[in-house]
N, C-alpha and C. Protein backbone atom coordinates (compact mmCIF):
# COMPACT_ATOMS: atom_id res chain seq x y z
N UNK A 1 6.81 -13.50 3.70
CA UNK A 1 6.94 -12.21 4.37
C UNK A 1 8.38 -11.95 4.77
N UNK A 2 9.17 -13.27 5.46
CA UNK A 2 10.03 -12.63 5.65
C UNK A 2 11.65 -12.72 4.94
N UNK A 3 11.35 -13.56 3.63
CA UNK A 3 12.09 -13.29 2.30
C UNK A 3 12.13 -12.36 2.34
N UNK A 4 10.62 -11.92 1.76
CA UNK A 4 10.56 -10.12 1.26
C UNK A 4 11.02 -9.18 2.01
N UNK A 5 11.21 -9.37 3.36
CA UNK A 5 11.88 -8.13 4.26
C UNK A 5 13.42 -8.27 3.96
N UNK A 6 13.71 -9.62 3.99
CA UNK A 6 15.32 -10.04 3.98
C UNK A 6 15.93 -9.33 2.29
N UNK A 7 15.38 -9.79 1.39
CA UNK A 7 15.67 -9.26 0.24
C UNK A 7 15.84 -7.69 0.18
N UNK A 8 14.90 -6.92 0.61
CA UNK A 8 14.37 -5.82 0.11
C UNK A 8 15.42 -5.08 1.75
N UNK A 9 15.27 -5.01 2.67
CA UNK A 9 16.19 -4.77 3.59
C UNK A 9 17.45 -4.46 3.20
N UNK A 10 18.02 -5.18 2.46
CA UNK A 10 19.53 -5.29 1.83
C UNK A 10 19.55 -4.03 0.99
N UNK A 11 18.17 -4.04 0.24
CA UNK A 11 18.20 -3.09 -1.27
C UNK A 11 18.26 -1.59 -0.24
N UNK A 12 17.20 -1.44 0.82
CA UNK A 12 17.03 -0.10 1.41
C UNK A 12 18.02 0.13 2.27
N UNK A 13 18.77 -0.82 2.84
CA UNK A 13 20.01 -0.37 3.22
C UNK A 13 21.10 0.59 2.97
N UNK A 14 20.71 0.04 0.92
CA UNK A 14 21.99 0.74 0.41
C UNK A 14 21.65 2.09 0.46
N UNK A 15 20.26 2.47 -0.07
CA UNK A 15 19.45 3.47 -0.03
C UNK A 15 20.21 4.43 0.99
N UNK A 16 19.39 4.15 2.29
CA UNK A 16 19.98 4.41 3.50
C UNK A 16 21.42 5.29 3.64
N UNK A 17 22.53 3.98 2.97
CA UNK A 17 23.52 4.23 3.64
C UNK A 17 24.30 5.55 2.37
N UNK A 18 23.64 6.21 1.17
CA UNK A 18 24.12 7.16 0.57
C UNK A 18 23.39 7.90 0.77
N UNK A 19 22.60 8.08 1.75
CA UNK A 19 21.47 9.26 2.10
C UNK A 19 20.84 9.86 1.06
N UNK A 20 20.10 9.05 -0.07
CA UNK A 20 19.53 9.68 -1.11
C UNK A 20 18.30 9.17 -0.62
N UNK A 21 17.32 8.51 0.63
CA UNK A 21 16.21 7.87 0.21
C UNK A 21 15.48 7.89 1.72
N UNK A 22 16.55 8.79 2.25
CA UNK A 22 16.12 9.03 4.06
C UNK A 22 14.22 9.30 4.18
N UNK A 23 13.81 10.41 3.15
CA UNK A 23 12.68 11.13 3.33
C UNK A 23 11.83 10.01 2.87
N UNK A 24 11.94 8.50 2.63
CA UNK A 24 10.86 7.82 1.72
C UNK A 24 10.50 6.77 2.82
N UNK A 25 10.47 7.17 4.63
CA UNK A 25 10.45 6.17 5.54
C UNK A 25 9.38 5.88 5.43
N UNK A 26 8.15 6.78 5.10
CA UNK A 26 7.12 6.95 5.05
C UNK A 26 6.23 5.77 4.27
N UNK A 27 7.00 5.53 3.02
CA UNK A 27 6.36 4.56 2.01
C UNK A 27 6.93 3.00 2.39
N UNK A 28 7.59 2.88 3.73
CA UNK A 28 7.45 1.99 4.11
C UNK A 28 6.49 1.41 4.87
N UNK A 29 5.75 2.10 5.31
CA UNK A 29 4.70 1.93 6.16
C UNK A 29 3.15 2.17 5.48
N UNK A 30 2.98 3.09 4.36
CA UNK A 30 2.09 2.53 3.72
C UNK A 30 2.20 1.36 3.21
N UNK A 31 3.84 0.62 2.82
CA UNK A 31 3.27 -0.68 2.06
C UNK A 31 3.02 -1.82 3.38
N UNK A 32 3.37 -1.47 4.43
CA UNK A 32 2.51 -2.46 5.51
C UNK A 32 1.41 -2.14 5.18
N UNK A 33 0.56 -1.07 5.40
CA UNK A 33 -0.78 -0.92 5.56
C UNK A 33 -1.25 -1.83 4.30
N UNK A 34 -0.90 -1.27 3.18
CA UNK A 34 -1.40 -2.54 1.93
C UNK A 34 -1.69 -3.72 2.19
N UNK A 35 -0.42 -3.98 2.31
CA UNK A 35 -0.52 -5.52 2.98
C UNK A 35 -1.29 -6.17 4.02
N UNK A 36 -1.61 -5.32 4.87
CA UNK A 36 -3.05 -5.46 5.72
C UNK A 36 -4.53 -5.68 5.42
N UNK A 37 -3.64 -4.35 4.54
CA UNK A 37 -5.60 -3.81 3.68
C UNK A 37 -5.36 -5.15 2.73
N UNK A 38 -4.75 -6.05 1.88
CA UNK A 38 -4.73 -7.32 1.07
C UNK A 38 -5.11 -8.69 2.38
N UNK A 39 -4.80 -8.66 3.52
CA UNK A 39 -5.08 -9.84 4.23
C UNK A 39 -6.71 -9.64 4.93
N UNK A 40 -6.92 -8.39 4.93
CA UNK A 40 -8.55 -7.64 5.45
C UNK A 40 -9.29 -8.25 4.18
N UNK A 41 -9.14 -8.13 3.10
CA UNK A 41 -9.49 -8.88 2.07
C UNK A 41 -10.14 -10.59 2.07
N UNK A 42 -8.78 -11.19 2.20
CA UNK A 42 -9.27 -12.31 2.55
C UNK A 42 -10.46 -12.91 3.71
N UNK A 43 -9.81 -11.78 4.91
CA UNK A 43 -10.84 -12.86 5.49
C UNK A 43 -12.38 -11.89 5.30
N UNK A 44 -12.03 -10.92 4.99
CA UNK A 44 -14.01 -10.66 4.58
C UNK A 44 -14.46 -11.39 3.55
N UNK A 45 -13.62 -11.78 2.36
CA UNK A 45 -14.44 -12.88 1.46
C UNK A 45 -13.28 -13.84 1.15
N UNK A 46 -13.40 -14.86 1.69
CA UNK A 46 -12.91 -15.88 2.13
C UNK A 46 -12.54 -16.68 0.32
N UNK A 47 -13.64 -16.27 -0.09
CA UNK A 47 -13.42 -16.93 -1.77
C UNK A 47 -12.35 -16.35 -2.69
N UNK A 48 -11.67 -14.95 -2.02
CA UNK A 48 -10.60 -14.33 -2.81
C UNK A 48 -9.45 -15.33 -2.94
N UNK A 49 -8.77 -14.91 -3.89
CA UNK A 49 -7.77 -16.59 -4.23
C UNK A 49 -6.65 -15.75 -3.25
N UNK A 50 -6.36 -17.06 -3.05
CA UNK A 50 -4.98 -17.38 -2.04
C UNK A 50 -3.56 -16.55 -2.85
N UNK A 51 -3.35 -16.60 -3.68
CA UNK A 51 -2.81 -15.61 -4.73
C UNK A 51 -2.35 -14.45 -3.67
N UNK A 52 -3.49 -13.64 -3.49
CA UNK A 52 -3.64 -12.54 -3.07
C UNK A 52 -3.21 -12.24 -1.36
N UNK A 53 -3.55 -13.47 -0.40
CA UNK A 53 -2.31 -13.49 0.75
C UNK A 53 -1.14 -13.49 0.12
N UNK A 54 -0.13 -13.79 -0.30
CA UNK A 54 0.96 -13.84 -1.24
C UNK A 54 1.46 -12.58 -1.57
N UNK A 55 0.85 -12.17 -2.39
CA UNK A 55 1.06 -11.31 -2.58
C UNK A 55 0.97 -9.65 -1.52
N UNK A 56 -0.29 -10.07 -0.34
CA UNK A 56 -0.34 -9.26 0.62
C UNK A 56 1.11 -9.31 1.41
N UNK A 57 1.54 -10.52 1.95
CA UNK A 57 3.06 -10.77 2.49
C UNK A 57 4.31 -10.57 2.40
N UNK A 58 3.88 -10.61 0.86
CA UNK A 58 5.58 -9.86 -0.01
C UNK A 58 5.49 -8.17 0.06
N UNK A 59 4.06 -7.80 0.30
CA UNK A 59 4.24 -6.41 0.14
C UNK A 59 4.62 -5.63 1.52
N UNK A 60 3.74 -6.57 2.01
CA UNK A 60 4.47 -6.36 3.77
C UNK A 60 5.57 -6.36 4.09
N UNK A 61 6.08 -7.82 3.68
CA UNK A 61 8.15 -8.12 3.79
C UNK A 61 8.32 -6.72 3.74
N UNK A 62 8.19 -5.96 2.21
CA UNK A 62 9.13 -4.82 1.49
C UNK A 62 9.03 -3.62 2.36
N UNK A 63 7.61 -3.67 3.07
CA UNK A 63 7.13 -2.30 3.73
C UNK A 63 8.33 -2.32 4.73
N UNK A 64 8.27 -3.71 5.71
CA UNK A 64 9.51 -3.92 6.99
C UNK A 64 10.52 -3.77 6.38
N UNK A 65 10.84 -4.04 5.89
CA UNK A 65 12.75 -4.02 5.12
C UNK A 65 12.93 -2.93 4.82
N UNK A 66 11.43 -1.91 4.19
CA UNK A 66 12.21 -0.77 3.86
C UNK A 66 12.44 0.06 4.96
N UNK A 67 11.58 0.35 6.10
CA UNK A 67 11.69 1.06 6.93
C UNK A 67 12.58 0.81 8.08
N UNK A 68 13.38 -0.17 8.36
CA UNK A 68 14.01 -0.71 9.32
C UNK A 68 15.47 0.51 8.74
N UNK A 69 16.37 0.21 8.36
CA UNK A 69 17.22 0.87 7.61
C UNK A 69 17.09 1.88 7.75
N UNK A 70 16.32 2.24 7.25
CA UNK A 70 16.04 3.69 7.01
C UNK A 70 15.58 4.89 8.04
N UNK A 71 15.39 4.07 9.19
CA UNK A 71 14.84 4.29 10.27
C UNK A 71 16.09 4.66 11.10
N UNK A 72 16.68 4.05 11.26
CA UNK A 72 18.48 3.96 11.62
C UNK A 72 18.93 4.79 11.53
N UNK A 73 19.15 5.08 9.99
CA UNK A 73 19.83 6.36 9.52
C UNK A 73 18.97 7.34 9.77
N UNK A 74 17.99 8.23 9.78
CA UNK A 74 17.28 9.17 10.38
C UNK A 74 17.97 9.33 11.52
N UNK A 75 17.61 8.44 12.51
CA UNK A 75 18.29 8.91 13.76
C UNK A 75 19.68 8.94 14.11
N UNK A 76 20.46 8.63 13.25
CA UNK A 76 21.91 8.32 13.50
C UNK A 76 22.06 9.76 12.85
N UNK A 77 21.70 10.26 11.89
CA UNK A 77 21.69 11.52 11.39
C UNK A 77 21.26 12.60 11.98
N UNK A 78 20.48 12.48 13.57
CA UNK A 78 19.59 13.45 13.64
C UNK A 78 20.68 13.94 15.43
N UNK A 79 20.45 12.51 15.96
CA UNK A 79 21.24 12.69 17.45
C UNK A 79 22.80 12.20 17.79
N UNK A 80 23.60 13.32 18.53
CA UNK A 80 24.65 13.31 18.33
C UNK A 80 25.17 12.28 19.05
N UNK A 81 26.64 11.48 18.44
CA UNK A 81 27.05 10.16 19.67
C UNK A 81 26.67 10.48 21.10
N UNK A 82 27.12 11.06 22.02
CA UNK A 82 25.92 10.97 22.98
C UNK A 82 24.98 10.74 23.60
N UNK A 83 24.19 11.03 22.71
CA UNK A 83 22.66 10.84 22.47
C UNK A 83 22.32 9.66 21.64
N UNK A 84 22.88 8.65 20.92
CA UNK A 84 22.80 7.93 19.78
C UNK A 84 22.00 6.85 20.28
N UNK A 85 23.08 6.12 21.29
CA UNK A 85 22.85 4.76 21.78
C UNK A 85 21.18 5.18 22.89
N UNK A 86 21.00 6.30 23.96
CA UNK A 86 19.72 6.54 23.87
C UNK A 86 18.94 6.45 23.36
N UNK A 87 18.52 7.10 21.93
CA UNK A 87 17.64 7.42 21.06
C UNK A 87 17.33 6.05 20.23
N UNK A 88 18.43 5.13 20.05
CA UNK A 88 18.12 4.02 19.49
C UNK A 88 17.35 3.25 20.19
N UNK A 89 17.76 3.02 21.58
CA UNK A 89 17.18 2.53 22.50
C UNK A 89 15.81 2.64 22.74
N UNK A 90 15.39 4.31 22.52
CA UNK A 90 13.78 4.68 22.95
C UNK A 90 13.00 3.76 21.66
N UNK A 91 13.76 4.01 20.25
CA UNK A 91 13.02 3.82 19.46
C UNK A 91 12.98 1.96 18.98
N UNK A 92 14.10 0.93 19.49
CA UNK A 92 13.61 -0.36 19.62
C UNK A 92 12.46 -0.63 20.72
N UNK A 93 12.52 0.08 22.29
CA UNK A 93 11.59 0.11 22.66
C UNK A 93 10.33 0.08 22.59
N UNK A 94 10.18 1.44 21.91
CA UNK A 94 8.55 1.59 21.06
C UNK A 94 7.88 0.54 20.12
N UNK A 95 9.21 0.15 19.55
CA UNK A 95 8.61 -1.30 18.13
C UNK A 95 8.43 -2.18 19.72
N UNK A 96 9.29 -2.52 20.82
CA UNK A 96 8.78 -3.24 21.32
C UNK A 96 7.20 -3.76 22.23
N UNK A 97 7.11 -2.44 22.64
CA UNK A 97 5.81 -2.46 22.97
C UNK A 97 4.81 -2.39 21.84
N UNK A 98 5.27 -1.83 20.76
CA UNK A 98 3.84 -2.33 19.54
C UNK A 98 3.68 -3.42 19.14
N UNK A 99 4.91 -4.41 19.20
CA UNK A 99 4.66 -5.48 19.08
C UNK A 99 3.82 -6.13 20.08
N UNK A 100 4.11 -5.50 21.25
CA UNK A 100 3.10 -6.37 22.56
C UNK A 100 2.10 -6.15 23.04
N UNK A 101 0.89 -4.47 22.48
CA UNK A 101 -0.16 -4.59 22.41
C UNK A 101 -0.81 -4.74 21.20
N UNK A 102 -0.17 -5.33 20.38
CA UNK A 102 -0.58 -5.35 19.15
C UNK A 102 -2.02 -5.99 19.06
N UNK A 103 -1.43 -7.59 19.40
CA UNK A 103 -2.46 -8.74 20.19
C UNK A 103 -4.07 -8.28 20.83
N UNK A 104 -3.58 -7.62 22.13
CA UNK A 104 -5.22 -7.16 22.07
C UNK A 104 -5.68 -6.12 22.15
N UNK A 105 -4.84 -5.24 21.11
CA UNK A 105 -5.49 -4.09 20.29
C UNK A 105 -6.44 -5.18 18.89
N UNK A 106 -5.75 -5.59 18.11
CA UNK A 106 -6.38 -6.12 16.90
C UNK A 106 -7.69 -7.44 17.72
N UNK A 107 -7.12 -8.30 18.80
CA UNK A 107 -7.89 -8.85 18.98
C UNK A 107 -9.51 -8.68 19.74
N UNK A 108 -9.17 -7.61 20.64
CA UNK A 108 -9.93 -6.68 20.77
C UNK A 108 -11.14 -5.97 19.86
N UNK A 109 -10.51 -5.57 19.23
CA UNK A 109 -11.06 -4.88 18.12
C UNK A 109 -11.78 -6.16 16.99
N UNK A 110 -11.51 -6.93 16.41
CA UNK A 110 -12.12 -8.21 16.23
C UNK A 110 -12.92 -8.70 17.02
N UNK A 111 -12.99 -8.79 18.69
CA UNK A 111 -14.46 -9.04 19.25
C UNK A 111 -15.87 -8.23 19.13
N UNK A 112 -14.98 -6.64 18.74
CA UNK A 112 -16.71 -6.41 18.65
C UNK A 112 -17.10 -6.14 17.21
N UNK A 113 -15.99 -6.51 15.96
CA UNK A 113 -16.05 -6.04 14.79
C UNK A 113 -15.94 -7.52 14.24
N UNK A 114 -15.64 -7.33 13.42
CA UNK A 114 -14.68 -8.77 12.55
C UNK A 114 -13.37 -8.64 12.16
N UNK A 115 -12.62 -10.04 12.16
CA UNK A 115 -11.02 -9.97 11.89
C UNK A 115 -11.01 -8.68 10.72
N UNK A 116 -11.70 -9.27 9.84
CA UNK A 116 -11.18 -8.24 8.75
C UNK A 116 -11.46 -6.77 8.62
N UNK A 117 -12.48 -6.85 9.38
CA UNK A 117 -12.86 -5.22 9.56
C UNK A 117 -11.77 -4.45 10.27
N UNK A 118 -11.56 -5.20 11.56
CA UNK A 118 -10.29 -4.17 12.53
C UNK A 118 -8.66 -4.77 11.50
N UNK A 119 -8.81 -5.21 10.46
CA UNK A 119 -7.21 -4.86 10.37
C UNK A 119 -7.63 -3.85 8.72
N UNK A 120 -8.98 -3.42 8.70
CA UNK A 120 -8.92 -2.28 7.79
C UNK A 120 -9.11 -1.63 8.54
N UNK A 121 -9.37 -0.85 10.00
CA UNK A 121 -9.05 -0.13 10.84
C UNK A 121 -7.83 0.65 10.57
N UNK A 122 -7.01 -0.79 11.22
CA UNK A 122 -5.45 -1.04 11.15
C UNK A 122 -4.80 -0.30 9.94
N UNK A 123 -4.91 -0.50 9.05
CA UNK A 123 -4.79 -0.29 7.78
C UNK A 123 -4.66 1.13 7.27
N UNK A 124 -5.96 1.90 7.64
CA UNK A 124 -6.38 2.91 7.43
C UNK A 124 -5.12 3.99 8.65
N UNK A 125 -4.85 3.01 9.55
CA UNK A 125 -4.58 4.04 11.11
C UNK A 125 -3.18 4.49 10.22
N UNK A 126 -2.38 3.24 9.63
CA UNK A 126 -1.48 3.17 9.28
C UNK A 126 -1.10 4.02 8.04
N UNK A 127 -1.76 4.14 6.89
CA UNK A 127 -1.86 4.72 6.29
C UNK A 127 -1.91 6.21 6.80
N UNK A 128 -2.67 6.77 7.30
CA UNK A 128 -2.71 8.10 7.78
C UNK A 128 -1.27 8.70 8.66
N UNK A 129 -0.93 7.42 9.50
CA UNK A 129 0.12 7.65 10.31
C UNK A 129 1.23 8.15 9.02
N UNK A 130 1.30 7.46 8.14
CA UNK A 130 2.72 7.25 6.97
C UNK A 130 1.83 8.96 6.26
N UNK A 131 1.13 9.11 5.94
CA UNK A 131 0.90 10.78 5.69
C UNK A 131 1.53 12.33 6.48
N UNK A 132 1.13 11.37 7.69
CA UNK A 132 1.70 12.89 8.63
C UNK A 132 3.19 12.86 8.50
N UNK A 133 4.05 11.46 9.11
CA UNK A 133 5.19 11.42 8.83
C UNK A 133 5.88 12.09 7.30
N UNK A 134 5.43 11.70 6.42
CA UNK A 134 5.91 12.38 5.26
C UNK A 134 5.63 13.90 4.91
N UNK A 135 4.49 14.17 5.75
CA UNK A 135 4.48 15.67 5.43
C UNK A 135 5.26 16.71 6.60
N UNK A 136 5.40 15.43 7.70
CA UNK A 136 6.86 16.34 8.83
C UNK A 136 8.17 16.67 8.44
N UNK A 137 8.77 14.97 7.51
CA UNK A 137 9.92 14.95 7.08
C UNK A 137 9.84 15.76 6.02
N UNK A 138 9.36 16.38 5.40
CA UNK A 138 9.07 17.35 4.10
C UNK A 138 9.71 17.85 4.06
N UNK A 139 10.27 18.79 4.62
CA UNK A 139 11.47 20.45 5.36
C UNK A 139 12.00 20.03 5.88
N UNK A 140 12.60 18.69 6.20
CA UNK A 140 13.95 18.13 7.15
C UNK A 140 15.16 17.95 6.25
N UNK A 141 15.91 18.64 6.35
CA UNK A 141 17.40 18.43 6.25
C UNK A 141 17.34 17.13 6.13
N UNK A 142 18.01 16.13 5.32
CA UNK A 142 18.62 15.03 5.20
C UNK A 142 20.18 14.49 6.22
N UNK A 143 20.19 15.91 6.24
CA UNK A 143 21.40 15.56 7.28
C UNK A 143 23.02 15.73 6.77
N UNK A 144 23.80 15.55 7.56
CA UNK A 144 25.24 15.61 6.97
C UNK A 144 25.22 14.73 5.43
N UNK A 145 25.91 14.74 4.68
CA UNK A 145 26.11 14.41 3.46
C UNK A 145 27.22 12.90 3.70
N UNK A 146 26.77 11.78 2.88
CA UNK A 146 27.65 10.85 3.01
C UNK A 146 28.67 11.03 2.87
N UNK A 147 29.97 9.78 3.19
CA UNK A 147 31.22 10.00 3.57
C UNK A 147 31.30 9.36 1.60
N UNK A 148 32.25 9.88 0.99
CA UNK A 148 32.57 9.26 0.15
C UNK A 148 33.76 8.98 -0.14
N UNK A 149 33.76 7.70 -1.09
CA UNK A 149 35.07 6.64 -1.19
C UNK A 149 34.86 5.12 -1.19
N UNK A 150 35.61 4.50 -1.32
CA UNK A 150 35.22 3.06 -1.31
C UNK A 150 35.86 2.55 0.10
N UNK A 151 34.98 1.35 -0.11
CA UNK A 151 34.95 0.72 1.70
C UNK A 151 34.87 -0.83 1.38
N UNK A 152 35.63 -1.48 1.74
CA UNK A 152 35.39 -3.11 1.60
C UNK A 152 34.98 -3.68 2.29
N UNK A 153 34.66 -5.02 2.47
CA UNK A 153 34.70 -5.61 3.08
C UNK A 153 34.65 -5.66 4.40
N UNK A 154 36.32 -5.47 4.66
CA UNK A 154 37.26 -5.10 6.04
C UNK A 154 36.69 -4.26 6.73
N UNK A 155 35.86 -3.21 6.32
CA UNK A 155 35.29 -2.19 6.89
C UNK A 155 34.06 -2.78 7.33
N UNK A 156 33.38 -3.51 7.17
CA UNK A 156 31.87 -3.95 7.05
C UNK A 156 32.16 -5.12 8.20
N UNK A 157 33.15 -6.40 7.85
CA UNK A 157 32.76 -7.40 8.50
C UNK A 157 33.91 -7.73 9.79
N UNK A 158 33.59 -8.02 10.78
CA UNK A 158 34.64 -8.40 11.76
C UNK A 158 33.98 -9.04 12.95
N UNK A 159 34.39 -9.53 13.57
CA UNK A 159 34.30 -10.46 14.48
C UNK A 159 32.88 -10.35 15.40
N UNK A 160 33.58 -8.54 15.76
CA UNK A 160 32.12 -8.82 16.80
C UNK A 160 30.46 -8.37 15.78
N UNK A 161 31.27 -8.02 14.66
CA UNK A 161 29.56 -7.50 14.25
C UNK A 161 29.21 -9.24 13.60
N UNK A 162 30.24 -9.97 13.41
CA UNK A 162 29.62 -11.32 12.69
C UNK A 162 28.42 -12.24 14.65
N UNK A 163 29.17 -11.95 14.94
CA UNK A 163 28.56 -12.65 16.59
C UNK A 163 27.44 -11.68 17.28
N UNK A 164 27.22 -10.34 17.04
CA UNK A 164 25.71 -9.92 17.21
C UNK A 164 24.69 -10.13 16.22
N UNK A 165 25.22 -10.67 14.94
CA UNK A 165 23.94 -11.37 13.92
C UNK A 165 23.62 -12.57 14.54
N UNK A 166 24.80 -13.45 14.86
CA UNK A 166 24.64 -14.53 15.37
C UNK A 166 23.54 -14.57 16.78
N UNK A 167 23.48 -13.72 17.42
CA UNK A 167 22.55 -13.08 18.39
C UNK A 167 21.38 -12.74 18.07
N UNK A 168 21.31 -11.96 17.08
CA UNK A 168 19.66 -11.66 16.27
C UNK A 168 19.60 -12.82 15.90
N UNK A 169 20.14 -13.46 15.56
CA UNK A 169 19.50 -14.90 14.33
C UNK A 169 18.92 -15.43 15.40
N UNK A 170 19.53 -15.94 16.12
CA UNK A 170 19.00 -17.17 17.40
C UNK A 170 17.60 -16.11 18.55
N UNK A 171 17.71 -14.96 18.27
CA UNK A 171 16.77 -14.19 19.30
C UNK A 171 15.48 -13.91 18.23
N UNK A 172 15.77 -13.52 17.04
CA UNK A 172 14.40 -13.85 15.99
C UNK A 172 13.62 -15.02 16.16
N UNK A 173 14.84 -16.49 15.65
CA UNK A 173 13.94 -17.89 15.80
C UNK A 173 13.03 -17.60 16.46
N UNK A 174 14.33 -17.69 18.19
CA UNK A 174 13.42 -17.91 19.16
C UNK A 174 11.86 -17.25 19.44
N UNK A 175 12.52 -16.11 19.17
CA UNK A 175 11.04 -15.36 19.71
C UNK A 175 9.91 -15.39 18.67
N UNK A 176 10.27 -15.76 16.93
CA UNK A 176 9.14 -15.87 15.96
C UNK A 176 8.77 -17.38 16.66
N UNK A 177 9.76 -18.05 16.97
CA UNK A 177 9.21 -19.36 16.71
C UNK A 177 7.80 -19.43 18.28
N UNK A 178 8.17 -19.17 19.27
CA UNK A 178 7.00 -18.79 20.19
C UNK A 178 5.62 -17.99 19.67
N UNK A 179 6.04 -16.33 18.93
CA UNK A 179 4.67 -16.16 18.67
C UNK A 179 3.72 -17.08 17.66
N UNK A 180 4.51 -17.78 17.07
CA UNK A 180 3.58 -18.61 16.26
C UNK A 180 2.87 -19.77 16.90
N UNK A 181 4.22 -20.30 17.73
CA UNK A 181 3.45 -21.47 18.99
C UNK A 181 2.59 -21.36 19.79
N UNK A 182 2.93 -20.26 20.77
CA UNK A 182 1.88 -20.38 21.42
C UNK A 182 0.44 -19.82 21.47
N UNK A 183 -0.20 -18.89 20.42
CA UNK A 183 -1.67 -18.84 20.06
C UNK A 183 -2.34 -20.24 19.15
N UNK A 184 -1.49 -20.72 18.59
CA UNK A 184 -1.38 -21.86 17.51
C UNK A 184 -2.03 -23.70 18.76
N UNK A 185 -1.18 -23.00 20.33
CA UNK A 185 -1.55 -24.18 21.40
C UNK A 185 -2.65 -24.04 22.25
N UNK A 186 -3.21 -22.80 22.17
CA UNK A 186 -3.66 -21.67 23.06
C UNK A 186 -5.39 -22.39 22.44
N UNK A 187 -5.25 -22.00 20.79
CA UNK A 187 -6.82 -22.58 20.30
C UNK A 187 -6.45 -23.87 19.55
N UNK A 188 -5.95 -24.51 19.76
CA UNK A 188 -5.80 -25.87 19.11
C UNK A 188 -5.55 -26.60 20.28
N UNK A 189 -5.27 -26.34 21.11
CA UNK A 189 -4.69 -27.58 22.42
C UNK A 189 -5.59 -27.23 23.96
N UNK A 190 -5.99 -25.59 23.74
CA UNK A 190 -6.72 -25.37 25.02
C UNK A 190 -8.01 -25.13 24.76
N UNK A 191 -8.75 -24.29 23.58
CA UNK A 191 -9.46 -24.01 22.96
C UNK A 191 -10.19 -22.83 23.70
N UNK A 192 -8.85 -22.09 23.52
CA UNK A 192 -8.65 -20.96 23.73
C UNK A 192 -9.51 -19.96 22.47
N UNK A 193 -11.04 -19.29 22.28
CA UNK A 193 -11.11 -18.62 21.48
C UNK A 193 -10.70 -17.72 21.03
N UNK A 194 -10.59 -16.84 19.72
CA UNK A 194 -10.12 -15.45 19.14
C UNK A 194 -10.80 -14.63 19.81
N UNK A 195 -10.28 -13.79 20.76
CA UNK A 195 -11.12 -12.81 21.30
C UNK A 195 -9.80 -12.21 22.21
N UNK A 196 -10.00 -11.65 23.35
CA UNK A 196 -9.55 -10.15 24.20
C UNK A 196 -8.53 -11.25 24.89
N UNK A 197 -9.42 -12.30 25.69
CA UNK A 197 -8.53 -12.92 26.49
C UNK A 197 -7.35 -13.23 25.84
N UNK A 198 -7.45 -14.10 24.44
CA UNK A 198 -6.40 -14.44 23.87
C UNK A 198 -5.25 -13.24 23.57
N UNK A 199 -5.67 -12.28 23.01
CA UNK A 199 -5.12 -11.18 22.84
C UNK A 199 -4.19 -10.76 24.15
N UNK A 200 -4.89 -10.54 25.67
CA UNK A 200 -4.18 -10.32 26.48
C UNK A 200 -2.88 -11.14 27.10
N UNK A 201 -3.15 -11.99 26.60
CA UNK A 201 -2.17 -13.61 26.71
C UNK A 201 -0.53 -13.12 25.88
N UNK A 202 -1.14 -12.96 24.94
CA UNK A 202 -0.08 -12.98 23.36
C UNK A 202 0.65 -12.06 24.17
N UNK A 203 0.11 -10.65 24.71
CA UNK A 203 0.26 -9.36 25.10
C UNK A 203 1.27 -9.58 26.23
């Protein structure tokens, strides 16, 4: 999964950064939903080959990678410096809290359904969501027109942008390496079941 975001991130970047691919945020988020709707799969019939997580993960990676980027530029295009560092702000926010009821929304929803049923919920929500979005951005201006010319290097890399990766890198670990730990200690070490409580925990 997160090859496929790292790889494909790079590719929608470039996208991104010549403003030919602003209006396609949309088909980033159906290919999450895919990738949902491929892991909803598995666990309703458990006999589907493993193949097919695999392949659900890579499609996911591509969905995140594409929309991250691209997401950026929308709003860097839309609100003026001013307004920039705000608007970025509202909108890491929002990923942040979806990341944090995510837990017992899905887990939730798995107590009175099954895993695989609520992440074709999921799936479906997502999908519909990536419809409206694309039929808003439809009639949107793309925005000012890229700067053109060539840019090296020098332009791209320097000190402090090399030491805020260095910041994401160590704040990703950290924080992937926890959500995986602690539901992983939660029903293996406390026996903690899949259900609301756990969900509210993660949350």
């Amino acid at each position: 999964f997160y090859t496929s975001s790292t790889v494909y991130g790079l590719i929608a970047g470039r996208f991104s950064d010549s403003g030919s691919f602003l209006g396609g945020i949309h088909t980033g988020i159906i290919l999450i939903s895919a990738g949902i709707a491929g892991f909803s799969i598995t666990l309703i019939d458990p006999g589907v080959p493993y193949a097919v997580d695999i392949a659900a993960a890579i499609v996911m990676g591509m969905g995140t990678g594409f929309y991250h980027p691209i997401g950026a530029s929308i709003i860097q295009r839309t609100y003026s410096k001013e307004n920039l560092g705000r608007a970025l702000g509202v909108n890491g926010s929002m990923g942040s809290i979806g990341r944090a009821v995510f837990p017992s929304i899905f887990l939730g929803m798995a107590y009175f359904m099954s895993q695989g049923d609520a992440l074709v919920v999921l799936a479906a929500a997502g999908i519909i969501s990536s419809v409206a979005i694309g039929l808003g951005l439809k009639k949107t201006a793309e925005g000012r027109p890229p700067v053109k010319g060539k840019s090296g290097m020098k332009d791209v890399v320097n000190m402090s942008i090399i030491l805020l990766t260095a910041v994401f890198f160590i704040k990703s670990v950290s924080s992937q390496g926890m959500v995986a730990w602690i539901p992983t200690f939660l029903t293996y070490s406390r026996g903690v079941e899949i259900g609301a409580t756990l969900g509210v925990v993660l949350t």
